[in-house]
C-alpha atoms as a PDB file:
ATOM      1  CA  UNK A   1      73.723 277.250 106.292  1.00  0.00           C
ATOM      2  CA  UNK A   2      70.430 275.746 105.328  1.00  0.00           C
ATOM      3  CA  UNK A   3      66.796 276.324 105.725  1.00  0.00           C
ATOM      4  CA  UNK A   4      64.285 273.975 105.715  1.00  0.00           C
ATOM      5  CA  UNK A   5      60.661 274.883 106.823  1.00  0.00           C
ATOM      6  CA  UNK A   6      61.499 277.728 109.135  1.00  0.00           C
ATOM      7  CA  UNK A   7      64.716 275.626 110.697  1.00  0.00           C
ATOM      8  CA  UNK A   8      68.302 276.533 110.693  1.00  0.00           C
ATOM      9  CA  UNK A   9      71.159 274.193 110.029  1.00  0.00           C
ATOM     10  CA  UNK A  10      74.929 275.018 110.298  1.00  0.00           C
ATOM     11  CA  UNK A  11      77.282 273.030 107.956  1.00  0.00           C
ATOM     12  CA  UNK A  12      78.052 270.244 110.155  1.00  0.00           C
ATOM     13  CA  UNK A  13      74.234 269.572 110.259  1.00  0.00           C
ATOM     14  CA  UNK A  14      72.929 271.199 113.638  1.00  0.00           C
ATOM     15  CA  UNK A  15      69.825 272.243 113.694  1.00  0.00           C
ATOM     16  CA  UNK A  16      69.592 275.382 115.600  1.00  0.00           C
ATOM     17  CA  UNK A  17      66.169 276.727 117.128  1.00  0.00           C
ATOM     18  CA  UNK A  18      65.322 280.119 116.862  1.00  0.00           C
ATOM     19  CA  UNK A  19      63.317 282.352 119.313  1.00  0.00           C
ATOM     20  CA  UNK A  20      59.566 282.741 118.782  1.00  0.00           C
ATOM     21  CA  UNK A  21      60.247 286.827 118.698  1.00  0.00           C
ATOM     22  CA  UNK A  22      63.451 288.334 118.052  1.00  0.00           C
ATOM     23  CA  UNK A  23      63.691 292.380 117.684  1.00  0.00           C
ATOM     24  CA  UNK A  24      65.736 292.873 114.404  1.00  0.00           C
ATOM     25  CA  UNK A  25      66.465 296.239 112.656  1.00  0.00           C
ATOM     26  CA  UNK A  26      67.152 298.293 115.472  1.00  0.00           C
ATOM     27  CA  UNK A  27      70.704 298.993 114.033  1.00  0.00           C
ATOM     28  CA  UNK A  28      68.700 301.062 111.690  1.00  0.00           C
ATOM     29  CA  UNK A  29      67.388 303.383 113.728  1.00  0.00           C
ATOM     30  CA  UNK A  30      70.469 303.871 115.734  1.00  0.00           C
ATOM     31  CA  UNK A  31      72.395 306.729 113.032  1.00  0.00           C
ATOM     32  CA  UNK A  32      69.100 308.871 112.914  1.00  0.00           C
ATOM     33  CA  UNK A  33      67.389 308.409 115.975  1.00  0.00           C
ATOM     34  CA  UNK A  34      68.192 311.898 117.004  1.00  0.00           C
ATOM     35  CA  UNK A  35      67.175 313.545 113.979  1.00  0.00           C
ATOM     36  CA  UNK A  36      64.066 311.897 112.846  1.00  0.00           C
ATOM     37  CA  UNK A  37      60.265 312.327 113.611  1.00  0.00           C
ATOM     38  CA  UNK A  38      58.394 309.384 115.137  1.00  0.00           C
ATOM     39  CA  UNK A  39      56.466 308.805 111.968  1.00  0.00           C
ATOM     40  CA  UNK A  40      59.676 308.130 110.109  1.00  0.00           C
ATOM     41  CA  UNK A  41      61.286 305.761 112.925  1.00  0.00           C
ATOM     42  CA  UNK A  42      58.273 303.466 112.247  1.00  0.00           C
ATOM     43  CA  UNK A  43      59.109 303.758 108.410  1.00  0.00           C
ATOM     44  CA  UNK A  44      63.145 302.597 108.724  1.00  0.00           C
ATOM     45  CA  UNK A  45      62.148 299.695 111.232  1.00  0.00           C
ATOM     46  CA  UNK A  46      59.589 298.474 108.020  1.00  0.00           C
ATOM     47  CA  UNK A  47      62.158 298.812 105.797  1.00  0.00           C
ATOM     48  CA  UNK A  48      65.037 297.307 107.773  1.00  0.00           C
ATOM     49  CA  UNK A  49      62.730 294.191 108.136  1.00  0.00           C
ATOM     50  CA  UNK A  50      63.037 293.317 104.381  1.00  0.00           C
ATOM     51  CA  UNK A  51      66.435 294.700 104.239  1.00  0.00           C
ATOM     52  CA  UNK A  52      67.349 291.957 106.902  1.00  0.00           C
ATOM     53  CA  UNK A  53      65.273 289.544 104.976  1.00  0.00           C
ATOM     54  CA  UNK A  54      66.777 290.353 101.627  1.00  0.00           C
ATOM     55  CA  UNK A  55      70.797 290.374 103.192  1.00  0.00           C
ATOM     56  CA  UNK A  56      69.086 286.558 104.839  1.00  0.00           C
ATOM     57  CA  UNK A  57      67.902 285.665 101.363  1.00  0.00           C
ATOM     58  CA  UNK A  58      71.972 286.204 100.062  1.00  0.00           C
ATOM     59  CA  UNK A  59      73.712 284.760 103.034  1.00  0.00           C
ATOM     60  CA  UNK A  60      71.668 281.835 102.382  1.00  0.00           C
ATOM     61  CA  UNK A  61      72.319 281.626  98.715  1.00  0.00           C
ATOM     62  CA  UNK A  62      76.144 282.254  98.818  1.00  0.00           C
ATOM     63  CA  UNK A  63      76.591 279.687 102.263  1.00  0.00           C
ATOM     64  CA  UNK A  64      77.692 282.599 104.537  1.00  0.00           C
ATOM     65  CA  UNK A  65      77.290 280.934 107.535  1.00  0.00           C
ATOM     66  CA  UNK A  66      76.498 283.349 110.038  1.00  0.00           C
ATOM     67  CA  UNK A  67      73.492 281.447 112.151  1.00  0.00           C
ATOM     68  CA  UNK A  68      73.449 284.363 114.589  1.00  0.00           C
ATOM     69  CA  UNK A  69      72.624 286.947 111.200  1.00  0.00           C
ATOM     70  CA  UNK A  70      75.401 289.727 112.554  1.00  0.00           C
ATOM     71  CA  UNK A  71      76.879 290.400 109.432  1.00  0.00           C
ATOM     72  CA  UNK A  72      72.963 290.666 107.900  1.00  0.00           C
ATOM     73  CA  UNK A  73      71.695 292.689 110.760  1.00  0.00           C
ATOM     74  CA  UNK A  74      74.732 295.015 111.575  1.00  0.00           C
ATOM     75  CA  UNK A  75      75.635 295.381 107.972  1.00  0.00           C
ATOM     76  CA  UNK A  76      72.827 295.285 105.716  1.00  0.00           C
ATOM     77  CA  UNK A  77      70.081 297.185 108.639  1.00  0.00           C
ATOM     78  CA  UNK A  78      73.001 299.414 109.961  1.00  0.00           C
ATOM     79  CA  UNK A  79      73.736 300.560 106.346  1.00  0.00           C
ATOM     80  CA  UNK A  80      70.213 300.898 105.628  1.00  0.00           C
ATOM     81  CA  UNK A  81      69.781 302.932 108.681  1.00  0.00           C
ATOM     82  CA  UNK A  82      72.678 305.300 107.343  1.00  0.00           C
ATOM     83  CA  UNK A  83      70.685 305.549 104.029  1.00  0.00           C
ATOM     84  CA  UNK A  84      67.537 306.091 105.623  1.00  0.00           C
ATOM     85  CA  UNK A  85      69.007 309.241 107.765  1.00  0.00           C
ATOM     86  CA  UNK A  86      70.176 310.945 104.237  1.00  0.00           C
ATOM     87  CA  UNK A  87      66.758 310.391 103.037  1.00  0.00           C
ATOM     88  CA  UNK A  88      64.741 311.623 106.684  1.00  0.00           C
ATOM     89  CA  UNK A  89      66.986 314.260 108.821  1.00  0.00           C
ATOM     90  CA  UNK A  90      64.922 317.247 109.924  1.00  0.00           C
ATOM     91  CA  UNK A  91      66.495 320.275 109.698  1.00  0.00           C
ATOM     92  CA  UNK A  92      65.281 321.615 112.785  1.00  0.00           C
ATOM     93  CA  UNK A  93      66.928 318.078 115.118  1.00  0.00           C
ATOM     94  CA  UNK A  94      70.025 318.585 112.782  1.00  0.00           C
ATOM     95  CA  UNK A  95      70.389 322.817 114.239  1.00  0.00           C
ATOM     96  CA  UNK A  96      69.321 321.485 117.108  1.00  0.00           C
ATOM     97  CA  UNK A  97      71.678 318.835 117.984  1.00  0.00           C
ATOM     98  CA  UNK A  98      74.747 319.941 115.941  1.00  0.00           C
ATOM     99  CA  UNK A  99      74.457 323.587 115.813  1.00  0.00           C
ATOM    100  CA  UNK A 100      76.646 325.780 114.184  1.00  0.00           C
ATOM    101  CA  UNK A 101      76.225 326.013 110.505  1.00  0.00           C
ATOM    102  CA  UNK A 102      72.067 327.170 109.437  1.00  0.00           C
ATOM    103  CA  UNK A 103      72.667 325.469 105.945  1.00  0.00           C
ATOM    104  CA  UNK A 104      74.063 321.992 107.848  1.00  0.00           C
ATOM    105  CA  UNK A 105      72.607 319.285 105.026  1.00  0.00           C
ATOM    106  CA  UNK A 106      69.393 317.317 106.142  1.00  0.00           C
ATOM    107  CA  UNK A 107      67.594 314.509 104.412  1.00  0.00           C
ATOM    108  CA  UNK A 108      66.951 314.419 100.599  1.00  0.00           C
ATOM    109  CA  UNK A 109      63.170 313.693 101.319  1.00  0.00           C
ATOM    110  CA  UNK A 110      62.754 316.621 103.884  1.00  0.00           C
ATOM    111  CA  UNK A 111      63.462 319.440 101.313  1.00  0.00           C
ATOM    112  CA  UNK A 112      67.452 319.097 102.074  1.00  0.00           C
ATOM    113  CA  UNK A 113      68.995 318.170  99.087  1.00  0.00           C
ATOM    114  CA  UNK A 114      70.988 315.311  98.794  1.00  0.00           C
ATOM    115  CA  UNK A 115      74.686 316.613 100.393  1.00  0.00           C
ATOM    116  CA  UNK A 116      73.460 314.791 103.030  1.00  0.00           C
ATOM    117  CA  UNK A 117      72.737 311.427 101.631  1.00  0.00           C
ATOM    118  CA  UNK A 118      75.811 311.755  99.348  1.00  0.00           C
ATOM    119  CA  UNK A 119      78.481 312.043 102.245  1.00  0.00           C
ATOM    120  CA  UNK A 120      76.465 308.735 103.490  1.00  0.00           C
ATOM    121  CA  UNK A 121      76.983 306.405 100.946  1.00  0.00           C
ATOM    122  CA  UNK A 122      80.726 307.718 101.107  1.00  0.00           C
ATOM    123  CA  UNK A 123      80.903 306.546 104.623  1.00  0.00           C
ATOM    124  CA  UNK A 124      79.108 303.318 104.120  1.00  0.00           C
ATOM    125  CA  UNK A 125      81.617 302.752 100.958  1.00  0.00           C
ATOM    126  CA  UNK A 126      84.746 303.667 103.542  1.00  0.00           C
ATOM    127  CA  UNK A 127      83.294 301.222 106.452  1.00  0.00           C
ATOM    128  CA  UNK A 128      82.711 298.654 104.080  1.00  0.00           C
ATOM    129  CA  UNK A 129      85.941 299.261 102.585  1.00  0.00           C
ATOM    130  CA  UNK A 130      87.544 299.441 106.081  1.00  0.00           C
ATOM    131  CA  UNK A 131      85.794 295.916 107.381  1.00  0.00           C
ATOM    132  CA  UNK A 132      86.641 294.319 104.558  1.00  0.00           C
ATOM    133  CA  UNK A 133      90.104 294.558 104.540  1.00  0.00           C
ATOM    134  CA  UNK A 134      90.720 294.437 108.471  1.00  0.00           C
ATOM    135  CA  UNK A 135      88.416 291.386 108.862  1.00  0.00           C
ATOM    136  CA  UNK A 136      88.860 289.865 105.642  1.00  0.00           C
ATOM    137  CA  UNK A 137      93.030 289.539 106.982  1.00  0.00           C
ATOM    138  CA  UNK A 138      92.395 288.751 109.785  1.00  0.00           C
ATOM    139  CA  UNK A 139      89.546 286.029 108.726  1.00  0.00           C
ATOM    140  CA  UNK A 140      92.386 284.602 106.568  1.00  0.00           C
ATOM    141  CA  UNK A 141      94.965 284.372 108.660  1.00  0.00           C
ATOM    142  CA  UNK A 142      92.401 282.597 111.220  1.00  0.00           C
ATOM    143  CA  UNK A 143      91.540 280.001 108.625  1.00  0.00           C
ATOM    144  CA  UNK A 144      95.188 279.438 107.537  1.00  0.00           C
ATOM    145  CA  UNK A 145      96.007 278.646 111.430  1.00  0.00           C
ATOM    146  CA  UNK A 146      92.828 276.318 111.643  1.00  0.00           C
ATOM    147  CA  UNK A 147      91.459 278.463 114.693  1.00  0.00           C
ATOM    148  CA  UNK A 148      88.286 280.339 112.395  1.00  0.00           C
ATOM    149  CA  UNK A 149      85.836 277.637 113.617  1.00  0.00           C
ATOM    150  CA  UNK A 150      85.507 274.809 116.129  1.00  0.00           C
ATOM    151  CA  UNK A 151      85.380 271.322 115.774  1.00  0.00           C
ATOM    152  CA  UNK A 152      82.328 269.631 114.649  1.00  0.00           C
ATOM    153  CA  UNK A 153      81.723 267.756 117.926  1.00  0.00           C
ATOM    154  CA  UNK A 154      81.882 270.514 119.771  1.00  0.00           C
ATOM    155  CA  UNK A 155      79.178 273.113 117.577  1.00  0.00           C
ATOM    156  CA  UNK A 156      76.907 269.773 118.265  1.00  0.00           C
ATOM    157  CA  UNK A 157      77.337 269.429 121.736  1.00  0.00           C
ATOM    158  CA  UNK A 158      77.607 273.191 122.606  1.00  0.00           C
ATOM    159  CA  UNK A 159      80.449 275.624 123.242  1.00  0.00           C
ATOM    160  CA  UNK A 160      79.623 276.224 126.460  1.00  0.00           C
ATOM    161  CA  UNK A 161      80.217 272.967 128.014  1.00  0.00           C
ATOM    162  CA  UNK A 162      82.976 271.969 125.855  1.00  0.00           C
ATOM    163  CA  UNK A 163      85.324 275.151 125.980  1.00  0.00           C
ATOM    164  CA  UNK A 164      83.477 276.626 128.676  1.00  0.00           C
ATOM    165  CA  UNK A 165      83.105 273.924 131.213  1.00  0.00           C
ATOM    166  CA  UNK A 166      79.915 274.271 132.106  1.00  0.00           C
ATOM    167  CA  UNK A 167      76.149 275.892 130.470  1.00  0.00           C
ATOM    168  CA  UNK A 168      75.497 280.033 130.144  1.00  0.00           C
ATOM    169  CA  UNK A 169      72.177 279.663 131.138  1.00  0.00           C
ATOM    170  CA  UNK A 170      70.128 277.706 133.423  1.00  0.00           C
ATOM    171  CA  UNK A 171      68.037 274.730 131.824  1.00  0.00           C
ATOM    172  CA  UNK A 172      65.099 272.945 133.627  1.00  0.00           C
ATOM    173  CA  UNK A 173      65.701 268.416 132.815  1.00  0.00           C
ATOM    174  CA  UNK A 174      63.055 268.440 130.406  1.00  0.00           C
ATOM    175  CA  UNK A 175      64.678 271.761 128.119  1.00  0.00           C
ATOM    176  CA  UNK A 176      68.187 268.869 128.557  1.00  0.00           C
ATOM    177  CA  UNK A 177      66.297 265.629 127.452  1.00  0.00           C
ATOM    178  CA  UNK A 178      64.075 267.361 124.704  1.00  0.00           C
ATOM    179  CA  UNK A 179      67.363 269.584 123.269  1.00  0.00           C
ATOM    180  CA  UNK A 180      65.518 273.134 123.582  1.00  0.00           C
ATOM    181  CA  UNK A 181      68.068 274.759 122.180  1.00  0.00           C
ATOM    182  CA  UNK A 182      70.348 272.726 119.633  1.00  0.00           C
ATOM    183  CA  UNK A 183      70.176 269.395 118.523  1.00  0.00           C
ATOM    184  CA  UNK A 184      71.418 266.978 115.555  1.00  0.00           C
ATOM    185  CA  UNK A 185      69.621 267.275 111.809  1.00  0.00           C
ATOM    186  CA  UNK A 186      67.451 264.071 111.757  1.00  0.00           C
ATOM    187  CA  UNK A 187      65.828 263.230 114.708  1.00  0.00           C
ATOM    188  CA  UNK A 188      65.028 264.199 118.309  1.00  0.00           C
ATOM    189  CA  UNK A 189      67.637 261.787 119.191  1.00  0.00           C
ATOM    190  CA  UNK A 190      69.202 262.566 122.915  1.00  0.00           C
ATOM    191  CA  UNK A 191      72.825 262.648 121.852  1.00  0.00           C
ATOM    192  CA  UNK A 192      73.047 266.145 120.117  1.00  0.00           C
ATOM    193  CA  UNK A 193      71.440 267.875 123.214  1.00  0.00           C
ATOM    194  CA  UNK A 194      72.603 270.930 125.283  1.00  0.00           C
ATOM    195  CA  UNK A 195      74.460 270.034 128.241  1.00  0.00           C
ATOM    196  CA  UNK A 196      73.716 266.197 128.073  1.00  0.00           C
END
């Protein structure tokens, strides 16, 4: 994947467009949403913006072509979020929502020690761990059979309308003719565009 000047290009040279606004990093907040104040949401979503950024920076550097940033967003933001929850439980949402135990760990920055944030980075090791061998098989075998990713012609012209038979969404002649949404590195040539 490349990026030139704010524009995306898969391998086979299609430029994609990308939204104007796009809420990222709310895979962050999901793991401590129930145990956090306010004040400390606003502090993970910060954070999870450069995390995305930085886990961007490296799929761009090592070609991981992932134009719809899943891996970046899911991965890097939802480990960060895990992180962030051994840094910023409360102790009073932990006894609240889990009960039980009064010396239940909470986060390392609230005065909780860091059993908390320890048995975190264990479970991002064993997800990561987990992923990479289920997908990375499975990836593999994919490959091997030729059925990982589609053909050139159709990534240009769109999947919808080639494997689909027809577009997702509805598009107004002029979104068609201009190629709103994808269209070929190069030019604003008609034959890459959506639907045409």
């Amino acid at each position: 994947m490349e990026r030139l000047r704010g524009t995306r290009f898969t391998d086979s040279g299609v430029r994609l467009e990308e939204p104007r606004l796009q809420p990222r990093g709310f895979a962050a907040i999901t793991s401590g949403c129930s145990v956090v104040e306010p004040w400390a949401a606003l502090v993970c979503g910060f954070v999870a913006a450069w995390v995305l950024m930085g886990f961007n920076r490296l799929a761009e550097k090592f070609h991981f072509d992932d134009p719809l940033e899943a891996a970046q967003l899911h991965g890097g933001c939802g480990a960060w979020g895990i992180i962030f929850t051994g840094l910023f439980a409360e102790k009073r949402y932990i006894a609240e929502i889990f009960g039980g135990d009064p010396n239940r760990p909470y986060g390392l920055l609230m005065g909780g020690g860091g059993r908390l944030l320890a048995a975190h980075v264990v479970q991002i090791l064993v997800i990561t761990g987990w992923v990479s061998v289920t997908m990375g098989t499975l990836f593999y075998i994919l490959h091997k059979l030729k059925l990982l990713r589609i053909p050139a012609e159709d990534e240009i012209a769109g999947v919808d309308p080639t494997s689909h038979g027809g577009l997702a969404y509805m598009y107004t002649e002029d979104e068609i003719r201009n190629g709103i949404m994808v269209r070929r590195n190069g030019g604003d040539n008609a034959q890459g565009n959506v639907g045409v």
